[in-house]
Protein backbone atom coordinates (compact mmCIF):
# COMPACT_ATOMS: atom_id res chain seq x y z
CA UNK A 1 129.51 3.89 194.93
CA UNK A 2 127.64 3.03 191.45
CA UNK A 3 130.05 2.62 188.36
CA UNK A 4 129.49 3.55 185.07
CA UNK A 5 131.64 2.53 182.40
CA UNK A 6 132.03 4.67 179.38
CA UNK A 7 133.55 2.61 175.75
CA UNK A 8 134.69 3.64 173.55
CA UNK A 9 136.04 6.70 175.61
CA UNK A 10 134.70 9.78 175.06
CA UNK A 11 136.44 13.42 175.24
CA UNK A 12 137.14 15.76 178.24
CA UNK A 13 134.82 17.98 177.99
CA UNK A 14 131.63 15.81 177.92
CA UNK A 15 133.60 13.96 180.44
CA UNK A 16 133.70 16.43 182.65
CA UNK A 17 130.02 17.18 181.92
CA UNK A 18 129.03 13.75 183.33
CA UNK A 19 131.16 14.24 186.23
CA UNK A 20 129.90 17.32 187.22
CA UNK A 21 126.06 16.07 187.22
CA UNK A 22 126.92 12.86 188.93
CA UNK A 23 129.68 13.98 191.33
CA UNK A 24 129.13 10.46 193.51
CA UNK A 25 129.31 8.18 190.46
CA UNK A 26 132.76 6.55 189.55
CA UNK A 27 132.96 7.11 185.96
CA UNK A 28 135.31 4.48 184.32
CA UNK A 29 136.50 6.27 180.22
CA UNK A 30 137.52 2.98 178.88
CA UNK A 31 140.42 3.85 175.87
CA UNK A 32 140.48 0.48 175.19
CA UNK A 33 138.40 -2.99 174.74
CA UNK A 34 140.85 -4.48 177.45
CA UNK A 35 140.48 -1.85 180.25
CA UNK A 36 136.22 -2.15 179.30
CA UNK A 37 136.76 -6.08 179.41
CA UNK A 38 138.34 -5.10 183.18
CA UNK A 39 136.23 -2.76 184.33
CA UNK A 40 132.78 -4.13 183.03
CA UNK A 41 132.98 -6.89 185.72
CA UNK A 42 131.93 -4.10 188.37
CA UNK A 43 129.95 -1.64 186.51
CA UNK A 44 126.74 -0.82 186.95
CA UNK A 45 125.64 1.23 183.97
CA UNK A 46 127.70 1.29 180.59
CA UNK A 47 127.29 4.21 177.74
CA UNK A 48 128.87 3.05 174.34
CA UNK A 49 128.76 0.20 172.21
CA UNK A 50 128.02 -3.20 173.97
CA UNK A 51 129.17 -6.13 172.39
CA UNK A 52 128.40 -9.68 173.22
CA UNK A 53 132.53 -10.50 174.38
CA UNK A 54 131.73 -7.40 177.59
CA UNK A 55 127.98 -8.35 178.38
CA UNK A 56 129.47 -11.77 179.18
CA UNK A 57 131.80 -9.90 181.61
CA UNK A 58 128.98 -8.09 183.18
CA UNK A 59 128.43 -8.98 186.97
CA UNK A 60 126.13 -6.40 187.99
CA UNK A 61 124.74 -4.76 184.73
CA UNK A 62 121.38 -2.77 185.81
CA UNK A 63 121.60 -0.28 183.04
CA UNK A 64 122.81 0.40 179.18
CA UNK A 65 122.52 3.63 177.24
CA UNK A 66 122.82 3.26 173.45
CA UNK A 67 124.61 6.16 171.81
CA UNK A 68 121.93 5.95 169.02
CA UNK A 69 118.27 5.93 168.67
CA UNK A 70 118.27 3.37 166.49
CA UNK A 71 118.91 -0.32 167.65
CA UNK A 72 119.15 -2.83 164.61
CA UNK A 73 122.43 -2.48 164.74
CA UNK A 74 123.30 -2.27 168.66
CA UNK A 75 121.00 -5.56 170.14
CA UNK A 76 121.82 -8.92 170.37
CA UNK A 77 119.85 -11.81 171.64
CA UNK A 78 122.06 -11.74 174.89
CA UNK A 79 121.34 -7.95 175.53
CA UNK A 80 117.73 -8.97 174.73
CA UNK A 81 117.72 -11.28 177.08
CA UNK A 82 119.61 -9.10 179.90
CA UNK A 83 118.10 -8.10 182.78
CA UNK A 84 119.37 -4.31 182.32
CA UNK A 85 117.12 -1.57 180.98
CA UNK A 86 118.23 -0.18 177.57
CA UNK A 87 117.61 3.36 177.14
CA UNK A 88 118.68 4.74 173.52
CA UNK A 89 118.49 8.63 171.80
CA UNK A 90 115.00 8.81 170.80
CA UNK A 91 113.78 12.49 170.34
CA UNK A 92 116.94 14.55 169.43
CA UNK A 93 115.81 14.76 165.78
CA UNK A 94 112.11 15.00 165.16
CA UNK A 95 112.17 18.68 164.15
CA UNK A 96 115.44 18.21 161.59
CA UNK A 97 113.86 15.29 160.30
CA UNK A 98 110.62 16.75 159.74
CA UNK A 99 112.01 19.69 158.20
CA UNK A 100 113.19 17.56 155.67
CA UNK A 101 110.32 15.33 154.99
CA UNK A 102 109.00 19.17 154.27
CA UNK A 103 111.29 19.82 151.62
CA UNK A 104 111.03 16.85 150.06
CA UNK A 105 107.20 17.55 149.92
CA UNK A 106 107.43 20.94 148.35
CA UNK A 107 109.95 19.91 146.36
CA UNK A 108 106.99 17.87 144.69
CA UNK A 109 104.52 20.18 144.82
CA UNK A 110 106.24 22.54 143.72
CA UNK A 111 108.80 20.68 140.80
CA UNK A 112 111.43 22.26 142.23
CA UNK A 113 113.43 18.74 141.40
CA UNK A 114 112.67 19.50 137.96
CA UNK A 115 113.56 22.95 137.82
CA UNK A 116 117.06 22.60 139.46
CA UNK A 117 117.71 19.78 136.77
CA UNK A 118 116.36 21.94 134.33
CA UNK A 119 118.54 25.27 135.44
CA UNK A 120 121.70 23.78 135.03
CA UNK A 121 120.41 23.24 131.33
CA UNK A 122 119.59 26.83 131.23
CA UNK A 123 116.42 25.14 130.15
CA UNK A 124 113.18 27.42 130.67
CA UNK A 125 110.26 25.15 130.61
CA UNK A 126 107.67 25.05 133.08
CA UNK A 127 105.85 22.04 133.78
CA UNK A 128 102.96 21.92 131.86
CA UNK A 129 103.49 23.90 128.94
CA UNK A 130 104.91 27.37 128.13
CA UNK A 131 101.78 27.74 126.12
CA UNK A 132 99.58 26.97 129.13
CA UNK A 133 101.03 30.29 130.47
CA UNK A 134 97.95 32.93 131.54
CA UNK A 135 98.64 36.54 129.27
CA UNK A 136 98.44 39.92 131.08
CA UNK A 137 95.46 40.13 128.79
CA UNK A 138 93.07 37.36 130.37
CA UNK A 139 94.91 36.81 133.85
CA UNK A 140 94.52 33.53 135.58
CA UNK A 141 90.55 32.76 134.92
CA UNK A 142 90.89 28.95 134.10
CA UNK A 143 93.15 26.16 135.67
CA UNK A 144 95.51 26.05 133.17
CA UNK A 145 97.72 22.29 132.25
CA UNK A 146 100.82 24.16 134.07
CA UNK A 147 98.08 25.22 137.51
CA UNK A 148 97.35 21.30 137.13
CA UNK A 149 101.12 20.28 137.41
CA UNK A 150 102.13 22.43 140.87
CA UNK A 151 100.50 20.88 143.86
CA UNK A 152 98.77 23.06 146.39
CA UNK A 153 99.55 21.20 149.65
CA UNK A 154 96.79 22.24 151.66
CA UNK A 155 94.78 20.30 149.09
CA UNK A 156 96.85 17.33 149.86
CA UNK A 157 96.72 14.32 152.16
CA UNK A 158 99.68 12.78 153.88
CA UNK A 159 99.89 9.21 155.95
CA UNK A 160 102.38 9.06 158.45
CA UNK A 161 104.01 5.04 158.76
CA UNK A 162 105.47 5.15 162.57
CA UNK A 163 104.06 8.29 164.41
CA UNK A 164 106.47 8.24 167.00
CA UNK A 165 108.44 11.54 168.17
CA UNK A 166 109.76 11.74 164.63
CA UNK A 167 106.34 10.85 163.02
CA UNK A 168 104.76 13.16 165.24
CA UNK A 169 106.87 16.29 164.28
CA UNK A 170 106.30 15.13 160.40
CA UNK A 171 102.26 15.69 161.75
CA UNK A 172 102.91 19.39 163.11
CA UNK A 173 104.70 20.54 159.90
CA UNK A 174 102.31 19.45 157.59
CA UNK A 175 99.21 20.53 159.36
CA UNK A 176 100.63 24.19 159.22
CA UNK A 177 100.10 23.86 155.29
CA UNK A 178 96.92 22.63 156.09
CA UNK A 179 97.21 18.93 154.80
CA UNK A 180 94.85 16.47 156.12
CA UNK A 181 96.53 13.71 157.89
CA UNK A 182 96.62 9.98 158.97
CA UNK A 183 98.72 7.47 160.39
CA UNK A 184 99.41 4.07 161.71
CA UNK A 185 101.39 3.21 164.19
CA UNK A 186 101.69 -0.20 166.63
CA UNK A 187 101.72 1.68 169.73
CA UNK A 188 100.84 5.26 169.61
CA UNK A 189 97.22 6.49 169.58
CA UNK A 190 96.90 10.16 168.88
CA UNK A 191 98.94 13.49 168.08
CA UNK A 192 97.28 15.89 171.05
CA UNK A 193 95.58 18.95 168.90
CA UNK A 194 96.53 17.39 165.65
CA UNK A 195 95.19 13.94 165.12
CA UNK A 196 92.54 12.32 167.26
CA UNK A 197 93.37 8.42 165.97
CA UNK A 198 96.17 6.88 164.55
CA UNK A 199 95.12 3.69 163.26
CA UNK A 200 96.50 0.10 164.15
CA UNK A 201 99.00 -1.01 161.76
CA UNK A 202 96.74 -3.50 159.98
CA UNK A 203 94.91 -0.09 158.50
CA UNK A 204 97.99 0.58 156.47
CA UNK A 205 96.27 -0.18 152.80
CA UNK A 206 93.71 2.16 154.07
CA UNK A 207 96.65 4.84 154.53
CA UNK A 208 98.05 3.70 151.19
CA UNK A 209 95.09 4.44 149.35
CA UNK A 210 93.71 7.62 150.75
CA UNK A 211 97.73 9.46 150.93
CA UNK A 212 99.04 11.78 148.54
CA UNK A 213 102.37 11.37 150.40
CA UNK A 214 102.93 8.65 152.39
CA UNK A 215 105.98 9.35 154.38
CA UNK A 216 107.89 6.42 156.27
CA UNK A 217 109.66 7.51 159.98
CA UNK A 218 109.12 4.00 161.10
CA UNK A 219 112.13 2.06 162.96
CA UNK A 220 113.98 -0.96 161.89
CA UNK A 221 112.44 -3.90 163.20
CA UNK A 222 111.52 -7.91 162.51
CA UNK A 223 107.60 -6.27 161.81
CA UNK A 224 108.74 -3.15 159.28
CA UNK A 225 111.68 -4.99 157.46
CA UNK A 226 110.35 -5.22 153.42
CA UNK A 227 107.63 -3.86 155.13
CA UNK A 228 106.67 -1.77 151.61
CA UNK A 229 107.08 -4.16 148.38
CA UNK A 230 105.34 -4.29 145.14
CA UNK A 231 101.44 -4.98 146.89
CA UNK A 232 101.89 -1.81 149.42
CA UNK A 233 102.72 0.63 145.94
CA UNK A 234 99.89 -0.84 144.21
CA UNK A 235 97.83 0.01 146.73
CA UNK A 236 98.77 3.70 146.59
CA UNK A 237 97.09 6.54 144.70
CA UNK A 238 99.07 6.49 140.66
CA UNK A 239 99.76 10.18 141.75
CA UNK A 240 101.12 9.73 144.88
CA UNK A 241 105.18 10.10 146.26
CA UNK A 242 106.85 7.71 148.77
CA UNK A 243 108.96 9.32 151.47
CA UNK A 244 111.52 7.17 153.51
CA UNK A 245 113.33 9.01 156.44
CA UNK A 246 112.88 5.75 158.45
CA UNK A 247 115.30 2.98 157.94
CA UNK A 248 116.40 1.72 154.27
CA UNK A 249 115.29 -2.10 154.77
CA UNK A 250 111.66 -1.19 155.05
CA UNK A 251 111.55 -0.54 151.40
CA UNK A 252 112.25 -2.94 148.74
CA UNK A 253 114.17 -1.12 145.93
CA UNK A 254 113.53 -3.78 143.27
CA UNK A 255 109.94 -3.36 144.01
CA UNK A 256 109.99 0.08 144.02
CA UNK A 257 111.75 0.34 141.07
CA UNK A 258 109.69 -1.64 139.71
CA UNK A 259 106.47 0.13 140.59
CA UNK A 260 107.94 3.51 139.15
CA UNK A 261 108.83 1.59 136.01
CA UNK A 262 104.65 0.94 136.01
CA UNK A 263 103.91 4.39 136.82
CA UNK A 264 102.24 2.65 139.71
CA UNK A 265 103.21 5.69 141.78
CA UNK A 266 104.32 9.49 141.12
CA UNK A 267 107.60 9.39 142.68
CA UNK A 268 109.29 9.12 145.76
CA UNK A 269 112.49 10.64 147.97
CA UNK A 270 114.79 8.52 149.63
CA UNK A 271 117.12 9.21 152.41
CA UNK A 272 117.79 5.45 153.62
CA UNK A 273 118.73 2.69 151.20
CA UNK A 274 118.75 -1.50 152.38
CA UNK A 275 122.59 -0.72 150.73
CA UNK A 276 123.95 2.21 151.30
CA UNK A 277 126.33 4.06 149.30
CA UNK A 278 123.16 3.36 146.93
CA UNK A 279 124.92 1.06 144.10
CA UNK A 280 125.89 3.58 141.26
CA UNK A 281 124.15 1.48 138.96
CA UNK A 282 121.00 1.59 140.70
CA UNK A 283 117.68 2.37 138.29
CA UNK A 284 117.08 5.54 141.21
CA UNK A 285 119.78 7.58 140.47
CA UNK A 286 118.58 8.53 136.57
CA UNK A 287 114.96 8.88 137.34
CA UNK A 288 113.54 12.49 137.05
CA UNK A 289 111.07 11.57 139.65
CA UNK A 290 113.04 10.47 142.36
CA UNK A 291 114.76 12.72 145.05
CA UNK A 292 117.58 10.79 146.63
CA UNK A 293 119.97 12.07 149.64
CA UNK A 294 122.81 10.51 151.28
CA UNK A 295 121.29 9.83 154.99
CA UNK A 296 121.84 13.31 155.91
CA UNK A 297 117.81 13.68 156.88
CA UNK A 298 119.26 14.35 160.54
CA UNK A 299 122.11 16.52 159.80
CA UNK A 300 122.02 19.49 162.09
CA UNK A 301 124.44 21.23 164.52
CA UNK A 302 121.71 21.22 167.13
CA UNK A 303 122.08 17.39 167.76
CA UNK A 304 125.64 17.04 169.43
CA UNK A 305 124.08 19.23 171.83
CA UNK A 306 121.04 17.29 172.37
CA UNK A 307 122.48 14.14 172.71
CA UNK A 308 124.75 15.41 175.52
CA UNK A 309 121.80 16.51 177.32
CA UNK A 310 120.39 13.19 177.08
CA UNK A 311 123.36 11.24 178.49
CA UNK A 312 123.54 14.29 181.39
CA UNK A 313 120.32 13.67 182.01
CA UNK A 314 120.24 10.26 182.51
CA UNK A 315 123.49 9.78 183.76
CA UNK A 316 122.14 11.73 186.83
CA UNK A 317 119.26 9.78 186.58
CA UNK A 318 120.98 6.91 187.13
CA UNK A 319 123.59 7.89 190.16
CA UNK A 320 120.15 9.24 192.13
CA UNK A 321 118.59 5.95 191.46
CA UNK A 322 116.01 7.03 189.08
CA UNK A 323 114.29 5.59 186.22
CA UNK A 324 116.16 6.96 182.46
CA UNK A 325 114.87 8.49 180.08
CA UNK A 326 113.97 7.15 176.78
CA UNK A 327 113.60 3.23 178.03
CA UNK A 328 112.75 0.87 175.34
CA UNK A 329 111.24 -2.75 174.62
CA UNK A 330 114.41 -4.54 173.98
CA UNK A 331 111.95 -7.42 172.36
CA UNK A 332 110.44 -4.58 170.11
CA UNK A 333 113.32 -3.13 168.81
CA UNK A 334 111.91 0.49 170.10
């Protein structure tokens, strides 16, 4: 009989889950780092967090599920090394994430950043002018200063950084407002019905230069870390926003600060920070063009369910033998 070994332990219901779709697995809910120090000797799969001290325990490791689809923080150049496939949680929030990216980009196009700062001064100004306002007299014949400041998005370009599942989804909602898109991307090649080439990573200033948003959804690894510093921003359009739903090392905040201080780009939003809290003190937090959230891009109540479904899944997987879902290049970070 295979054994999986679950640490930390999880509750009895998803317990019971995993049970029920693997009846002839031996399922080992490890309380504590002693009984997983015990049991890891004999197990053949392990769900949790793996730590150097129980991979050197391992006698029979064939298998590792990560409880997260990102990996900076879960490998180690012994579990690199392993022999076991790693499988992590790719694909439970592409849609939540790209919902997001969406309302950051309307948020722009629209000023809503401004006007929400603005209402709570009871402050009625609209960008570009009161005065530029069209009278019932004339009606809108001319592109006034305030047409000029609200972005019409299907005028609008965007360049995806990492079209993966995430990327991908970030691809679907912005074609239905009818933006033209790119991307780049080390692996991936095309978004079926959407975009016929994503471009090799070394096409990125091309990206940079053509995007009115260029949106990050790129994962942490050796290749993207300070992947965007000063040279990447000065490459992009002066009217064009950063987005970063990826991971927070990617983008250099000095630099970035920096390049807003220049005006060298429009704005940008910000949901992953190399330090997070972000400082208090940081230059981000007081600029009017800046949209920052607290890593909450893939809040949603759908996702406990999803990732259950994942484990279930390839928890049977495993007891029948079978390949898992959602394997990944342990070298590659992804």
């Amino acid at each position: 009989m295979r054994r999986l070994l679950i640490h930390p332990a999880i509750d009895g219901d998803r317990l019971s889950q995993l049970q029920n779709a693997a009846p002839e697995l031996e399922i080992i809910n490890a309380a504590s780092n002693e009984e997983a120090l015990s049991a890891v000797a004999d197990a053949d799969g392990f769900f949790g967090k793996m730590t150097p001290q129980l991979l050197e325990q391992a006698g029979q490791l064939a298998w590792v599920q990560s409880p997260t689809a990102s990996l900076e923080h879960y490998l180690f150049p012994e579990l690199i090394e392993h022999p076991c496939l790693l499988s992590n949680m790719r694909g439970l929030f592409s849609d939540v994430i790209a919902d997001h990216v969406m309302g950051y980009v309307l948020c722009f196009a629209r000023n809503l950043h401004i006007y929400l700062r603005r209402q709570m001064q009871s402050n009625w100004e609209p960008v570009g002018g009161e005065s530029a306002r069209s009278g019932f007299e004339t009606g809108p014949g001319t592109v006034s200063s305030m047409d000029e400041s609200h972005l019409h998005p299907a005028d609008c370009s965007m360049g995806v950084v990492g079209v993966g599942n995430i990327g991908a989804e970030v691809c679907r909602r912005a074609a239905a407002f009818g933006m033209e898109l790119c991307g780049v991307d080390p692996v991936a090649r095309t978004v079926p019905g959407l975009l016929g080439e994503i471009w090799p990573v070394d096409r990125l200033p091309e990206l940079l230069a053509r995007s009115d948003f260029v949106v990050i959804a790129a994962p942490h690894t050796p290749q993207t870390e300070k992947l965007f510093r000063y040279e990447q921003f000065s490459r992009m359009k002066p009217t064009a926003y950063l987005i970063n739903i990826g991971r927070g090392v990617i983008v250099d905040l000095a630099d970035l600060n920096r390049a807003l201080d220049e005006g060298r780009i429009a704005g940008a939003a910000l949901d992953v920070f190399e330090v997070e809290p972000l400082p208090a003190d940081d230059p981000l937090w007081q600029r009017e063009n800046v949209i920052i959230t607290p890593h909450v891009a893939a809040a949603s109540p759908r996702i406990a369910e999803r990732h259950l479904n994942t484990l279930v899944e390839n928890v049977g997987r495993f007891a029948r033998g079978e390949t898992p879902i959602n394997l990944v290049d342990k070298r590659r970070w992804f």
